[in-house]
PDB file of N, CA and C in Angstrom:
ATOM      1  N   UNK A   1     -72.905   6.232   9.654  1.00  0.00           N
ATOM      2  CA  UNK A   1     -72.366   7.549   9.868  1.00  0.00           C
ATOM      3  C   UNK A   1     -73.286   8.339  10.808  1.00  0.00           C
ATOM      4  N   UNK A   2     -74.701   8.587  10.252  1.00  0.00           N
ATOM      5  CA  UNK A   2     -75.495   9.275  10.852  1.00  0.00           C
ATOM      6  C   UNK A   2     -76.386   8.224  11.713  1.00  0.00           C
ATOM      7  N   UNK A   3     -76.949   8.610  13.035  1.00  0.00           N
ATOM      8  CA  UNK A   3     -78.182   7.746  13.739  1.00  0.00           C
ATOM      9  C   UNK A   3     -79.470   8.117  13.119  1.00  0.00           C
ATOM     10  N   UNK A   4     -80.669   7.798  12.948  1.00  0.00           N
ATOM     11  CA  UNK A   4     -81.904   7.958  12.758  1.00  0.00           C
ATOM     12  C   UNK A   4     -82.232   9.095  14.393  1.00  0.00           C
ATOM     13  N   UNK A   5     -82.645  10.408  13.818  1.00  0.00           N
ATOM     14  CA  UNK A   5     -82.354  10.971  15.357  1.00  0.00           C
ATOM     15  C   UNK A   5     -84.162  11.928  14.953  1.00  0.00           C
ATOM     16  N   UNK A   6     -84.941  11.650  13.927  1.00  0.00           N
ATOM     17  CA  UNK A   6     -86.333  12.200  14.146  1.00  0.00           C
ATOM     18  C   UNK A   6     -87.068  11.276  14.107  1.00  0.00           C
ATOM     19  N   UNK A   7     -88.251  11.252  14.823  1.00  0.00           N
ATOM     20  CA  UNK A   7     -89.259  10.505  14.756  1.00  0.00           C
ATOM     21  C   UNK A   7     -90.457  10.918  13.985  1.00  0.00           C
ATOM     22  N   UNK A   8     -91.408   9.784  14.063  1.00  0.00           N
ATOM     23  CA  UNK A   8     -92.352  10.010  13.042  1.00  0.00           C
ATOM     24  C   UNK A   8     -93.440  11.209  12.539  1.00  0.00           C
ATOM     25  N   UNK A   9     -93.652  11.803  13.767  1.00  0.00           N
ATOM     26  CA  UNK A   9     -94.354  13.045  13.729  1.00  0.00           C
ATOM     27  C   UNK A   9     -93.515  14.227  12.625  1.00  0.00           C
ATOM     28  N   UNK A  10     -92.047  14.283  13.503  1.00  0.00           N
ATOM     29  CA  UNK A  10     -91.032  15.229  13.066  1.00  0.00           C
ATOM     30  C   UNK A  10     -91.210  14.809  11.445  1.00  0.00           C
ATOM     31  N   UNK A  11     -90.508  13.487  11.005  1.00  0.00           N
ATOM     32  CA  UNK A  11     -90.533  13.551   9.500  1.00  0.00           C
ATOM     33  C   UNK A  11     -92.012  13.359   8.844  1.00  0.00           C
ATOM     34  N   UNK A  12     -93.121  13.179   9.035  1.00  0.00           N
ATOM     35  CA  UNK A  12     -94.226  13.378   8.669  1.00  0.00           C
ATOM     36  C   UNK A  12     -94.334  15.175   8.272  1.00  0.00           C
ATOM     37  N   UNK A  13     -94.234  15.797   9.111  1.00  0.00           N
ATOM     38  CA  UNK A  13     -94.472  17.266   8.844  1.00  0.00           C
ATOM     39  C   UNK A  13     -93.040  18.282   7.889  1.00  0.00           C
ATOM     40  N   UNK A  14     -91.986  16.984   8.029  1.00  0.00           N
ATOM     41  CA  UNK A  14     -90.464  17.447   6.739  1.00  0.00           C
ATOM     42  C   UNK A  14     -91.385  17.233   5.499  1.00  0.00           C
ATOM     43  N   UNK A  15     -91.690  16.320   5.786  1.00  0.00           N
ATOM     44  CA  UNK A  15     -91.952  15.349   3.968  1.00  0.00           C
ATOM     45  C   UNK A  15     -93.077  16.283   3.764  1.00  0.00           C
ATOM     46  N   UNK A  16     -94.051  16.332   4.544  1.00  0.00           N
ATOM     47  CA  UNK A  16     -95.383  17.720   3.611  1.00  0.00           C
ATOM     48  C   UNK A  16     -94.500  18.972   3.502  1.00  0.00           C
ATOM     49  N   UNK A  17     -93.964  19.517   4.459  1.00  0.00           N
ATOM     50  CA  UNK A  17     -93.256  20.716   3.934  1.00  0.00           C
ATOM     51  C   UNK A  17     -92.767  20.690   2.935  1.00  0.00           C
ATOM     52  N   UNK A  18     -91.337  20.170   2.812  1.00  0.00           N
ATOM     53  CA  UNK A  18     -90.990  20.113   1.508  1.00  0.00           C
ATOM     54  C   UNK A  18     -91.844  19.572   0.529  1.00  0.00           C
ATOM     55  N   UNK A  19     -92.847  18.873   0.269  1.00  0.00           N
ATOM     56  CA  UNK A  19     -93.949  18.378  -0.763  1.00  0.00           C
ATOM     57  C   UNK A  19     -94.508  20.011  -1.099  1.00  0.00           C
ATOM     58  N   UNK A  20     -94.902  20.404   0.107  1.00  0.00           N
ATOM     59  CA  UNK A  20     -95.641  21.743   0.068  1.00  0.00           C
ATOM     60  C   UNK A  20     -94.633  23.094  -1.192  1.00  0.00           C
ATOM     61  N   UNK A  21     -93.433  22.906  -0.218  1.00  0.00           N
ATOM     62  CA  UNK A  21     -92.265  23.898  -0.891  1.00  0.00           C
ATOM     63  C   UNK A  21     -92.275  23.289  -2.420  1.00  0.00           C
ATOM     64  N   UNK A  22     -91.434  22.172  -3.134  1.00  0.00           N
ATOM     65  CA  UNK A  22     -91.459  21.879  -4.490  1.00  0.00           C
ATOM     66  C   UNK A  22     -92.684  22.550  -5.336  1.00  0.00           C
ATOM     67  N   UNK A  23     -93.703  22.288  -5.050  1.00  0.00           N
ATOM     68  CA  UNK A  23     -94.883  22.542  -5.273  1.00  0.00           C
ATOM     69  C   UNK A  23     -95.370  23.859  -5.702  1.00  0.00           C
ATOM     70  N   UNK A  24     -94.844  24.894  -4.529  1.00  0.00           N
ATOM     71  CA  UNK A  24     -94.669  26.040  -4.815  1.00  0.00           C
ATOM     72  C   UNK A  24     -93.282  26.528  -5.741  1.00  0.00           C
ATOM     73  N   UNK A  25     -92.824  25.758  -5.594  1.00  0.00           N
ATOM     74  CA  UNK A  25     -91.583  26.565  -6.401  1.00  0.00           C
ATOM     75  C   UNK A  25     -92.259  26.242  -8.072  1.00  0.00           C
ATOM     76  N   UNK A  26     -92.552  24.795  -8.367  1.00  0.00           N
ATOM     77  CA  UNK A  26     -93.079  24.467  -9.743  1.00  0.00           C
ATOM     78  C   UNK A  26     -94.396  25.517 -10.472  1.00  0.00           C
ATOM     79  N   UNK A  27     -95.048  25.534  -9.624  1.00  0.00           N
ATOM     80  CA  UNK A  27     -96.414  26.438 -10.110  1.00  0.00           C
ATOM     81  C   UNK A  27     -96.243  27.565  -9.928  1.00  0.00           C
ATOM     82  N   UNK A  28     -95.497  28.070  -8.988  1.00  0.00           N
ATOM     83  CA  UNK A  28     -95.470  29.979  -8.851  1.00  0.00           C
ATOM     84  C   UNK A  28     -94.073  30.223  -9.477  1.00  0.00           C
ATOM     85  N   UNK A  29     -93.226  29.351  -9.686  1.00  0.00           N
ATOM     86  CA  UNK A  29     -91.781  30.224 -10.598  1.00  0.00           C
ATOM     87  C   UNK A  29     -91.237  30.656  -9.402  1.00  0.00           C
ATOM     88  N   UNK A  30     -91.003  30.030  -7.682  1.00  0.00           N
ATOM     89  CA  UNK A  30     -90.641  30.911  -6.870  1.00  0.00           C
ATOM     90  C   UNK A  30     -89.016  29.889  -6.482  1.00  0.00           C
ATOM     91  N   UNK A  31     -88.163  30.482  -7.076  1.00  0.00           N
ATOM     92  CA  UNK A  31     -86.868  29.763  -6.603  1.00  0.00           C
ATOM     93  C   UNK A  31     -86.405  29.376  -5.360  1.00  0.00           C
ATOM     94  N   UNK A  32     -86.591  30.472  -4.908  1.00  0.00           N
ATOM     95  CA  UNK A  32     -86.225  30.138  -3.461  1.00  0.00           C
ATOM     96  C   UNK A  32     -86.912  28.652  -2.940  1.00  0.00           C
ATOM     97  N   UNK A  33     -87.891  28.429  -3.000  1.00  0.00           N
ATOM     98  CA  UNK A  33     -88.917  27.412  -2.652  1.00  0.00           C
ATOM     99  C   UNK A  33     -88.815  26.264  -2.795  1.00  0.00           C
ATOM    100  N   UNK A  34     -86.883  25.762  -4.024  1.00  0.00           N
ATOM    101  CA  UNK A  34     -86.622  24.861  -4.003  1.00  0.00           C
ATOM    102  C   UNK A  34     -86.020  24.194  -2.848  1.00  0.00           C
ATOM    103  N   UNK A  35     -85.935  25.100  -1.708  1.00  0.00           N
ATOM    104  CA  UNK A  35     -84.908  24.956  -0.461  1.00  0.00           C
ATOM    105  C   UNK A  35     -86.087  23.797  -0.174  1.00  0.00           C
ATOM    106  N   UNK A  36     -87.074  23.219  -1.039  1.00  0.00           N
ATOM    107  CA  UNK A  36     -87.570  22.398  -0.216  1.00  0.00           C
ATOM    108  C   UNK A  36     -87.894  20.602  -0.133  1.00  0.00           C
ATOM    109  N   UNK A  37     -86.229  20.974  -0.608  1.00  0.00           N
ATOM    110  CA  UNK A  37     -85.907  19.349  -1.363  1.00  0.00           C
ATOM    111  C   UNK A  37     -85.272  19.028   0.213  1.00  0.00           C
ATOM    112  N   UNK A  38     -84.780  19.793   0.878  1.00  0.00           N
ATOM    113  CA  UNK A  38     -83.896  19.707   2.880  1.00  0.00           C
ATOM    114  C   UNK A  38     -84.720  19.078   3.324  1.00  0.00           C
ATOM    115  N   UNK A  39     -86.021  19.711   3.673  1.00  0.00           N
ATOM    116  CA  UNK A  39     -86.528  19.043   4.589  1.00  0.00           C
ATOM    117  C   UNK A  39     -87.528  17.686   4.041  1.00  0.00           C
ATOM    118  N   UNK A  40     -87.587  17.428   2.937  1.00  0.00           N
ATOM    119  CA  UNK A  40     -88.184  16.725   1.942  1.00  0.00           C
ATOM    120  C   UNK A  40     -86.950  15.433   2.341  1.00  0.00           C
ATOM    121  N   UNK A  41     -85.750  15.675   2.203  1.00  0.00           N
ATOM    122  CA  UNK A  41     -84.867  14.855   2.586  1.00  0.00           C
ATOM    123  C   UNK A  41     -84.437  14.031   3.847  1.00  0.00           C
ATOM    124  N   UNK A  42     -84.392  15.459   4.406  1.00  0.00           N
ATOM    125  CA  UNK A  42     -84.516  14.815   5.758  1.00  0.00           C
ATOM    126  C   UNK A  42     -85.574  14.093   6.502  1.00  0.00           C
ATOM    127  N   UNK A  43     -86.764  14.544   6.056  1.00  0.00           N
ATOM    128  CA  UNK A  43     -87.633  13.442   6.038  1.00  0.00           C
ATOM    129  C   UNK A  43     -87.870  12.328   5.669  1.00  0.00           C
ATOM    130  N   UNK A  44     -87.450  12.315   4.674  1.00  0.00           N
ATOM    131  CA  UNK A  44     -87.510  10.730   4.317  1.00  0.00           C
ATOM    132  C   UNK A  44     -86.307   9.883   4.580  1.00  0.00           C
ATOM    133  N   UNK A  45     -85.217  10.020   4.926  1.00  0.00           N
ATOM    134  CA  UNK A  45     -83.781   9.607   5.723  1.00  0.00           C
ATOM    135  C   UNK A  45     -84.069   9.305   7.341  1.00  0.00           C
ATOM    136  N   UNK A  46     -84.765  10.639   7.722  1.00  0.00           N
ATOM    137  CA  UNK A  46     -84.910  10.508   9.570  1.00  0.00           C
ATOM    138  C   UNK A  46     -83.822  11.144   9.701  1.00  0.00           C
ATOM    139  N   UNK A  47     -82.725  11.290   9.294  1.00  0.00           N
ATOM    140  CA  UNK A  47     -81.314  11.841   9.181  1.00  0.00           C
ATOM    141  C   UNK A  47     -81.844  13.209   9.561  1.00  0.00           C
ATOM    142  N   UNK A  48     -81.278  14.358  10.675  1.00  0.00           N
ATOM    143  CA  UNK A  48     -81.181  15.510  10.212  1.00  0.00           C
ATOM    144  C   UNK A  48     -79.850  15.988  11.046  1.00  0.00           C
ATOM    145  N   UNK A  49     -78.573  16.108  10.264  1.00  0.00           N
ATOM    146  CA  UNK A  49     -77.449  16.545  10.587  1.00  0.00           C
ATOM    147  C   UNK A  49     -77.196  17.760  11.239  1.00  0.00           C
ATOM    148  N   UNK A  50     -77.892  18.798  11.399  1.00  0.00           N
ATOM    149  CA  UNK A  50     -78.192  20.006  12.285  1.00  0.00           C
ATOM    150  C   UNK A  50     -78.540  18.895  14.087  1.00  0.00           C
ATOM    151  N   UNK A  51     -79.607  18.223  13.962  1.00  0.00           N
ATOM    152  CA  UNK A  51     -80.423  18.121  15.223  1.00  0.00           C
ATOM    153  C   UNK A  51     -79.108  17.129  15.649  1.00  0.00           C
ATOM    154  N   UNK A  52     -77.998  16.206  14.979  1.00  0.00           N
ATOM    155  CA  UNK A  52     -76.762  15.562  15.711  1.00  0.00           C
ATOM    156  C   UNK A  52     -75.904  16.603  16.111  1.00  0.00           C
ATOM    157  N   UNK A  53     -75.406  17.759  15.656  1.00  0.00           N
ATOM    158  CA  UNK A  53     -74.679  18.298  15.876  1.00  0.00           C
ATOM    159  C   UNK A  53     -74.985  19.194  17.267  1.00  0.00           C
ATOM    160  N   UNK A  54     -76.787  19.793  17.117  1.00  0.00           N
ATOM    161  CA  UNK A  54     -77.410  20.146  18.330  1.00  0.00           C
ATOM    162  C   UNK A  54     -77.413  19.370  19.566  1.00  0.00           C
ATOM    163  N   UNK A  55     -77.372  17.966  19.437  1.00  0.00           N
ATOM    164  CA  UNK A  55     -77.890  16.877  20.119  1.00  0.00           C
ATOM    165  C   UNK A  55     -79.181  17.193  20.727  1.00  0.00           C
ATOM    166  N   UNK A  56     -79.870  17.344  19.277  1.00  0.00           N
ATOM    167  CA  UNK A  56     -81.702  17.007  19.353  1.00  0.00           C
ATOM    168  C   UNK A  56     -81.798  15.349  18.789  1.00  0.00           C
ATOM    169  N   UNK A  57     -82.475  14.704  19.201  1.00  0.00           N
ATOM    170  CA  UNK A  57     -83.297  13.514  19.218  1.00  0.00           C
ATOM    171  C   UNK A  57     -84.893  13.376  19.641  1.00  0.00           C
ATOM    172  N   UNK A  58     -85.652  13.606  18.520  1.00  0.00           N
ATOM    173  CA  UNK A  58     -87.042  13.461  18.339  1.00  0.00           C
ATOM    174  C   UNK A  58     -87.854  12.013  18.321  1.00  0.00           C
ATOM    175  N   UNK A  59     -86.320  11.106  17.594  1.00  0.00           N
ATOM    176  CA  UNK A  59     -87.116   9.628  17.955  1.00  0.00           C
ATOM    177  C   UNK A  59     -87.543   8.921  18.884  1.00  0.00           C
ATOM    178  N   UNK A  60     -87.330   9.405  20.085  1.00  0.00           N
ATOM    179  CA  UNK A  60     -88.018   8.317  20.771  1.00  0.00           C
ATOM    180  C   UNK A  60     -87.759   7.299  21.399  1.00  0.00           C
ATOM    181  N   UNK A  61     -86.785   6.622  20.508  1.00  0.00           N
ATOM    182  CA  UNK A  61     -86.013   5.201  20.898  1.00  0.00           C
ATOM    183  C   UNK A  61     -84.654   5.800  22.443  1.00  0.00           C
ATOM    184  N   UNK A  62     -84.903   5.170  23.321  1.00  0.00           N
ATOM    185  CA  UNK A  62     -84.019   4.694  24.157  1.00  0.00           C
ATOM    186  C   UNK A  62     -82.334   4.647  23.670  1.00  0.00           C
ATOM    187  N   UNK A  63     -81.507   5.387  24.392  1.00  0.00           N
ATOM    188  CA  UNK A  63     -80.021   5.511  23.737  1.00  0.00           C
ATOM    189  C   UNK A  63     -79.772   4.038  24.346  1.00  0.00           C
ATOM    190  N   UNK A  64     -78.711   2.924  24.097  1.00  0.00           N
ATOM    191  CA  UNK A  64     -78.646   1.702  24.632  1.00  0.00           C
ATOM    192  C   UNK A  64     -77.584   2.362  25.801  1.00  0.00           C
TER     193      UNK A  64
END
């Protein structure tokens, strides 16, 4: 369905964010902060359905 359209830098800095966000939401009681399961996701997928619809591509790889 979806292409792999971030590369490694991009989901390296999803996955701490959202690590960062959960984190805060668990220890400070701050709800909002769960918004940080998105980029937690999208990081670990490579998937980010905003950057297809933008036609952003961070990976790197050559379109064939």
């Amino acid at each position: 369905m979806f292409k792999v359209n971030e590369g490694t830098p991009d989901r390296a800095v999803r996955v701490l964010l959202g690590i960062a966000l959960i984190a805060l939401a668990i220890t400070k009681d701050m709800t909002w902060a769960w918004i940080g399961i998105v980029p937690l996701l999208t990081g670990a997928t490579g998937i980010c359905p905003l950057y297809s619809v933008l036609g952003i591509n961070t990976c790197g790889v050559k379109k064939g």
